[in-house]
Protein backbone atom coordinates (compact mmCIF):
# COMPACT_ATOMS: atom_id res chain seq x y z
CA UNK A 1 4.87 -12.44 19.44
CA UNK A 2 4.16 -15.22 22.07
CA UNK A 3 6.79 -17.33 20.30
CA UNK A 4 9.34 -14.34 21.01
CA UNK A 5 8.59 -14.02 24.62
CA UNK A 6 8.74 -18.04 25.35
CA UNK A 7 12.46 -17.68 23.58
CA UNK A 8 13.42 -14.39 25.91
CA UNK A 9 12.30 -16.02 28.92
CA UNK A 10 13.99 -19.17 27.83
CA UNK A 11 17.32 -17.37 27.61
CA UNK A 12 17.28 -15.26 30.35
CA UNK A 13 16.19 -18.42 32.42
CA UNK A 14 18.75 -20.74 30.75
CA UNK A 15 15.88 -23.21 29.54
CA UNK A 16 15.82 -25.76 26.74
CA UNK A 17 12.85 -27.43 26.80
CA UNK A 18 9.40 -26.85 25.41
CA UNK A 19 6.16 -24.38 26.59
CA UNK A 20 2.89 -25.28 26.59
CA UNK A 21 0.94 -21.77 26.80
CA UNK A 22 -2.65 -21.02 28.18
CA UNK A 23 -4.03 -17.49 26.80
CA UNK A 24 -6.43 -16.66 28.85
CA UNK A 25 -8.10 -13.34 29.79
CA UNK A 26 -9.19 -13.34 33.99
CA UNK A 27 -13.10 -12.24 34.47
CA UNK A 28 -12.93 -12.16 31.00
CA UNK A 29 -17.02 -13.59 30.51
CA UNK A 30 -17.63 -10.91 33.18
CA UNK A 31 -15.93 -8.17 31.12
CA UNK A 32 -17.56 -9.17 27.91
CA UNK A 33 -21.24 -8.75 29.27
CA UNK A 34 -20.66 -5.28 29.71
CA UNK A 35 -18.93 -4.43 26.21
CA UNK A 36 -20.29 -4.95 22.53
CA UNK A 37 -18.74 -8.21 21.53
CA UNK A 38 -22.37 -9.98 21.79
CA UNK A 39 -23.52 -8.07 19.31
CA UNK A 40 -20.84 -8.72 16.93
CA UNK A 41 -21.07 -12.83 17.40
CA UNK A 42 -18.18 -13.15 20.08
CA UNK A 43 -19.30 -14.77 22.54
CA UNK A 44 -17.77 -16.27 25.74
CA UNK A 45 -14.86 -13.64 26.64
CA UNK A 46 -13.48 -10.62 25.58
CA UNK A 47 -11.44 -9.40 22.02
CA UNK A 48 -8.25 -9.13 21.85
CA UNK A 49 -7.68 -6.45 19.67
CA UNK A 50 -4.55 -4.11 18.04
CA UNK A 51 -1.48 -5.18 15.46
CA UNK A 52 1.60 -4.14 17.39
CA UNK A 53 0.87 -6.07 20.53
CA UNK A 54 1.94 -3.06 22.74
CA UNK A 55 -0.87 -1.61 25.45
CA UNK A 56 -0.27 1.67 26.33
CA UNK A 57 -1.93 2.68 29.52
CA UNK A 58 -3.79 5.92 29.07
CA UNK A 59 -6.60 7.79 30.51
CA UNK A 60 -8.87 9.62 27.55
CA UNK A 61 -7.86 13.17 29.04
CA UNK A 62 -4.16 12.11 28.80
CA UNK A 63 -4.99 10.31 25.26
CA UNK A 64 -6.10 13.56 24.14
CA UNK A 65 -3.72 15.99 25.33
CA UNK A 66 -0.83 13.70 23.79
CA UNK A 67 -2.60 14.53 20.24
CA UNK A 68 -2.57 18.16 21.07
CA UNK A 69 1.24 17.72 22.11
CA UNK A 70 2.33 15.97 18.88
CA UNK A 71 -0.11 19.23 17.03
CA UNK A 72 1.63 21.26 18.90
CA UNK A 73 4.97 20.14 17.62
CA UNK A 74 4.30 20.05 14.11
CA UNK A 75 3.24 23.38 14.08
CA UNK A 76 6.07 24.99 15.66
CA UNK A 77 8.09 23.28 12.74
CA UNK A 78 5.76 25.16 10.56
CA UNK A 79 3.67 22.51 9.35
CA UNK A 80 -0.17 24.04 9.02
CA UNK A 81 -1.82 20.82 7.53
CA UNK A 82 -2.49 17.76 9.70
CA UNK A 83 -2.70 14.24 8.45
CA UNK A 84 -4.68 12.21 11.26
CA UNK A 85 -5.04 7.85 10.52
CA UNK A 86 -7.39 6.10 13.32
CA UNK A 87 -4.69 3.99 13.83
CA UNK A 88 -2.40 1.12 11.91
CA UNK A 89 -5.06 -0.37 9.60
CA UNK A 90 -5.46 3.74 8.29
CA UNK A 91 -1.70 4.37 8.58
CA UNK A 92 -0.92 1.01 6.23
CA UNK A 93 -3.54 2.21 3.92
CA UNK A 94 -2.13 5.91 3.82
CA UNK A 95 1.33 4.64 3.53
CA UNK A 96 0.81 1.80 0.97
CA UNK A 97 -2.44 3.28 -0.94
CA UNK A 98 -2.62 6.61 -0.72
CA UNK A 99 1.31 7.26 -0.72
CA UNK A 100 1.04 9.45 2.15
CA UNK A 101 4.46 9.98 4.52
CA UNK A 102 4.19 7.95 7.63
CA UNK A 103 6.23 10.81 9.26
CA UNK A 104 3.71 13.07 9.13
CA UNK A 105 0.76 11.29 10.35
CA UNK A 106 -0.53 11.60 13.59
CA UNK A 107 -2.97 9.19 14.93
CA UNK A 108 -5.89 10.22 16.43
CA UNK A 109 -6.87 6.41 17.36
CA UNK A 110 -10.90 6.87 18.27
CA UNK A 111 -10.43 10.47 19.73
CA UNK A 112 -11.66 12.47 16.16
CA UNK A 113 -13.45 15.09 17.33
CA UNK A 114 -10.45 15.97 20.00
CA UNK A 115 -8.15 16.15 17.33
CA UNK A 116 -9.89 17.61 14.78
CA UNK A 117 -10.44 20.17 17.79
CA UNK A 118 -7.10 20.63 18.71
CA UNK A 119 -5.69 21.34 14.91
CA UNK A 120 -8.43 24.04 14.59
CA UNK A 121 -7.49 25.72 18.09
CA UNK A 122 -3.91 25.50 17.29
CA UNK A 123 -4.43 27.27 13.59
CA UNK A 124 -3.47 24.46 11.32
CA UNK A 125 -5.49 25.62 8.27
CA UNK A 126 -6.57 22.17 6.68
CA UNK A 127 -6.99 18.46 7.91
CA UNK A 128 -7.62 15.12 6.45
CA UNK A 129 -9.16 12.07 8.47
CA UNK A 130 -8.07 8.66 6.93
CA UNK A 131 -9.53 5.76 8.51
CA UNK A 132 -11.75 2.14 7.88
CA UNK A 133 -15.46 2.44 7.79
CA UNK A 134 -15.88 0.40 10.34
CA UNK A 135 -14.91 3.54 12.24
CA UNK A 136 -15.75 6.58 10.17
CA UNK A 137 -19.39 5.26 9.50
CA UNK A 138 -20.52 6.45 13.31
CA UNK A 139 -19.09 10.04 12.28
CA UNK A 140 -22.99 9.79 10.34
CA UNK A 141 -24.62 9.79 13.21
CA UNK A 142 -22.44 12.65 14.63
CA UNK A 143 -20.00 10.39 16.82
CA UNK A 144 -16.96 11.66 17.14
CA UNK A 145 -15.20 9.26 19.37
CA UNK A 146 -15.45 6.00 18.39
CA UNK A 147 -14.54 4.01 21.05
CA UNK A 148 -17.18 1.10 21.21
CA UNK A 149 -17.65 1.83 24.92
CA UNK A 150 -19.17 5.14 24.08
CA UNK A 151 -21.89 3.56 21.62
CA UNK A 152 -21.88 1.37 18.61
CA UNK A 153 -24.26 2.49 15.97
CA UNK A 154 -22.75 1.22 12.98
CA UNK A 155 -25.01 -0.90 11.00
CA UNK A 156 -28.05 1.10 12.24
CA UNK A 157 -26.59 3.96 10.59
CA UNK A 158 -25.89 2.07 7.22
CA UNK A 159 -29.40 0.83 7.40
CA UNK A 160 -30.88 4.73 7.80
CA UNK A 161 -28.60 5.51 4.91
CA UNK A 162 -29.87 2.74 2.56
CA UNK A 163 -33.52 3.67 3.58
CA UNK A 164 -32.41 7.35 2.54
CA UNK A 165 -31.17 5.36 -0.75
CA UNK A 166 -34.27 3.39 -1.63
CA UNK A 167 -33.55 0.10 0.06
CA UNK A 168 -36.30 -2.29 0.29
CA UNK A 169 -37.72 -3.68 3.68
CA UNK A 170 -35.68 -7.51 2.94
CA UNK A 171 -32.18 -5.80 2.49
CA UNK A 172 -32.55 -3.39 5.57
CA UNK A 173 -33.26 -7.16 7.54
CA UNK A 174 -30.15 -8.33 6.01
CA UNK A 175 -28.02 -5.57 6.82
CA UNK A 176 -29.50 -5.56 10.38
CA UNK A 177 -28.18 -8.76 10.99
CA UNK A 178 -24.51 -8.56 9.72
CA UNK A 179 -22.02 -8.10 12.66
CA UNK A 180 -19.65 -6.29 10.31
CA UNK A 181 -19.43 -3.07 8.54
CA UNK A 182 -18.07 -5.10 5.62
CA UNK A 183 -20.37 -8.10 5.63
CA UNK A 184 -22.91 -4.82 4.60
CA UNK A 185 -20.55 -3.52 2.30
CA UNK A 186 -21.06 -6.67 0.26
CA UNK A 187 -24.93 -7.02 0.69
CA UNK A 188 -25.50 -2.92 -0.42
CA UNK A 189 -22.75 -3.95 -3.65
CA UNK A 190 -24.92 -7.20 -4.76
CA UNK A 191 -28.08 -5.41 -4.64
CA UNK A 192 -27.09 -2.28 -6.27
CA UNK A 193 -27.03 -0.10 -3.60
CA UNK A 194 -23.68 0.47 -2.34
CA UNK A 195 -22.98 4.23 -4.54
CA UNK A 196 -25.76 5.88 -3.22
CA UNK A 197 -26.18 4.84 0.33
CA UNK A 198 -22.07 5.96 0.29
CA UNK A 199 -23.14 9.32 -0.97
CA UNK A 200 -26.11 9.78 1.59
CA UNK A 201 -23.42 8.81 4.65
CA UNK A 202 -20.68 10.85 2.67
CA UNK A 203 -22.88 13.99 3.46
CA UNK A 204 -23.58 13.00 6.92
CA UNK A 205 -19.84 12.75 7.59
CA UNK A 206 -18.83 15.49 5.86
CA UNK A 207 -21.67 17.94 7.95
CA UNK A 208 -20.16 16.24 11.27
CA UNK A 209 -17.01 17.31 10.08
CA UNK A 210 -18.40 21.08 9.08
CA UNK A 211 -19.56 21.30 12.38
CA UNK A 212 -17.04 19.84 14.33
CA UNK A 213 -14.67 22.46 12.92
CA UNK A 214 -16.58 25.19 12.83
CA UNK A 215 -15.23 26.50 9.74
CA UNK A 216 -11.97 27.39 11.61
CA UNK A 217 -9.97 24.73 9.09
CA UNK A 218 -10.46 23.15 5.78
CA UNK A 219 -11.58 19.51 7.25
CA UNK A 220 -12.06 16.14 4.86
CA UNK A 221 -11.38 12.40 5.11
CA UNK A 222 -10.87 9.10 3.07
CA UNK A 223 -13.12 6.21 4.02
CA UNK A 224 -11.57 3.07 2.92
CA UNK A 225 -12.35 -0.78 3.04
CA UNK A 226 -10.24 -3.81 2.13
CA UNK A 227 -11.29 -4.96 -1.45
CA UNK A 228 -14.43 -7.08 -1.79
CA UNK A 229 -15.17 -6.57 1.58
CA UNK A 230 -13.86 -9.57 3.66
CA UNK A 231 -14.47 -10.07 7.45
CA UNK A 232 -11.30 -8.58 8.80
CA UNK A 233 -8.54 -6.42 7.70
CA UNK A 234 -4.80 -7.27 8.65
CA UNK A 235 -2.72 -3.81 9.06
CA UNK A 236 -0.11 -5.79 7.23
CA UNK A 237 -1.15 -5.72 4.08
CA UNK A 238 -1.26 -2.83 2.04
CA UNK A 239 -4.30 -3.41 -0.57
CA UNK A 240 -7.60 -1.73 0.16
CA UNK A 241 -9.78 0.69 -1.42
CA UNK A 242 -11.44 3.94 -1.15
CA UNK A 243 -14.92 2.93 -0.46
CA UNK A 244 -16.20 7.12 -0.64
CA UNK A 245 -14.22 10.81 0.13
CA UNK A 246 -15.60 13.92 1.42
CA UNK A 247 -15.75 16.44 -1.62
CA UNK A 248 -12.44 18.54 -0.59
CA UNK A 249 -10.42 15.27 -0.21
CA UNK A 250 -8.61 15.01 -3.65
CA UNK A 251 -7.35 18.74 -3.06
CA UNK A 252 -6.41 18.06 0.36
CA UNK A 253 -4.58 14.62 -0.71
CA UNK A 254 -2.55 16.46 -3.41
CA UNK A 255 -1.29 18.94 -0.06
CA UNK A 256 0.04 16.49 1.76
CA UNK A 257 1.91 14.37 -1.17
CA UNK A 258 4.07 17.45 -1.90
């Protein structure tokens, strides 16, 4: 991408000769103090995160009502089943995994609860969240928006659901200090642990969900994870797999492949 802008710039300006390019972030070190990053081991400025390199400038209220727009829309073509991916990590995984129709989709980004409250005002009559549980996993502690400026939470809530599971005191200290969902994912798979602390924050999710929609839709998800767990997940790539789904999910998938 910054390759492709140097070349633009070079042709609209005429120019033949080399860059040398600074990235750099301004009051970044300030920003950072006042976000999460510490706490995942970045330290020093800010993340740069997203896969298509395109900000769009939005207030939550106006983030929001454009997922109630797109809603809208699809149910006035007579669609009554919404398909909502937390953004392009989910949507690759829907697309390439799950063989879901991009079309359809409509991402919700960290706004869940909004949406999921929007398709049951509107009178779709099912819904199914597909998204990374780096995400999902706060929906166990009844977040709904998962923006990181709104809380964090993640590996506490794996480490109350491995208590629930039986975890001893030395793998509750190791899963305290990962700074990733799927540096966890590994720990709870080597010692044994990963199926049932899944099915303890599988029923957390799923009553967040229960109560989020009030029983005014037929609500589920798909919590996924890039295989064996690495440190980061590139959108690119379409491998991955379904770490746990709510208990509706398999009817719910077979909707929305017809």
């Amino acid at each position: 991408m910054i390759t492709c802008e140097c070349e633009k710039a070079a042709r609209e300006a005429a120019y033949t000769g080399g860059f040398e390019v600074i990235i750099s972030i301004p009051a970044g070190m300030e920003i950072a103090s006042r976000t999460f990053n510490p706490r995942v081991g970045i330290t020093g400025g800010i993340s740069i995160l997203g896969t298509s390199g395109i900000v769009e400038p939005m207030s939550e209220a106006a983030y929001a009502e454009s997922i109630r727009l797109e809603l809208r829309q699809r149910y006035s073509e007579g669609s009554r089943n919404a398909l909502f991916t937390v953004g392009n990590f989910a949507a690759a995984f829907a697309t390439g995994v799950l063989g879901m129709n991009r079309v359809r989709m409509v991402k919700c980004s960290n706004f869940i609860g909004e949406a999921i409250d929007a398709a049951a005002e509107i009178g779709f009559s099912r819904c199914l969240l597909v998204g990374h549980i780096g995400k999902l996993v706060k929906m166990g502690i009844g977040i709904t928006n998962t923006h990181s400026s709104r809380g964090d939470g993640r590996i506490e809530t794996l480490i109350a659901c491995t208590l629930e599971a039986g975890g001893d005191l030395e793998l509750l200290r190791n899963i305290y200090g990962c700074v990733s969902t799927d540096a966890a994912l590994s720990l709870l798979r080597q010692a044994g642990f990963l199926e049932s602390t899944m099915e303890i924050l599988k029923t957390r999710m799923e009553d967040t969900m229960a109560r989020r929609s009030a029983g005014l839709l037929d609500a589920g998800f798909v919590c996924f994870a890039k295989k064996e767990f690495p440190d980061s997940y590139s959108a690119s790539e379409k491998e991955g797999e379904i770490i746990f789904q709510s208990s509706n999910a398999e009817a719910l998938l077979e909707v929305f492949r017809q």
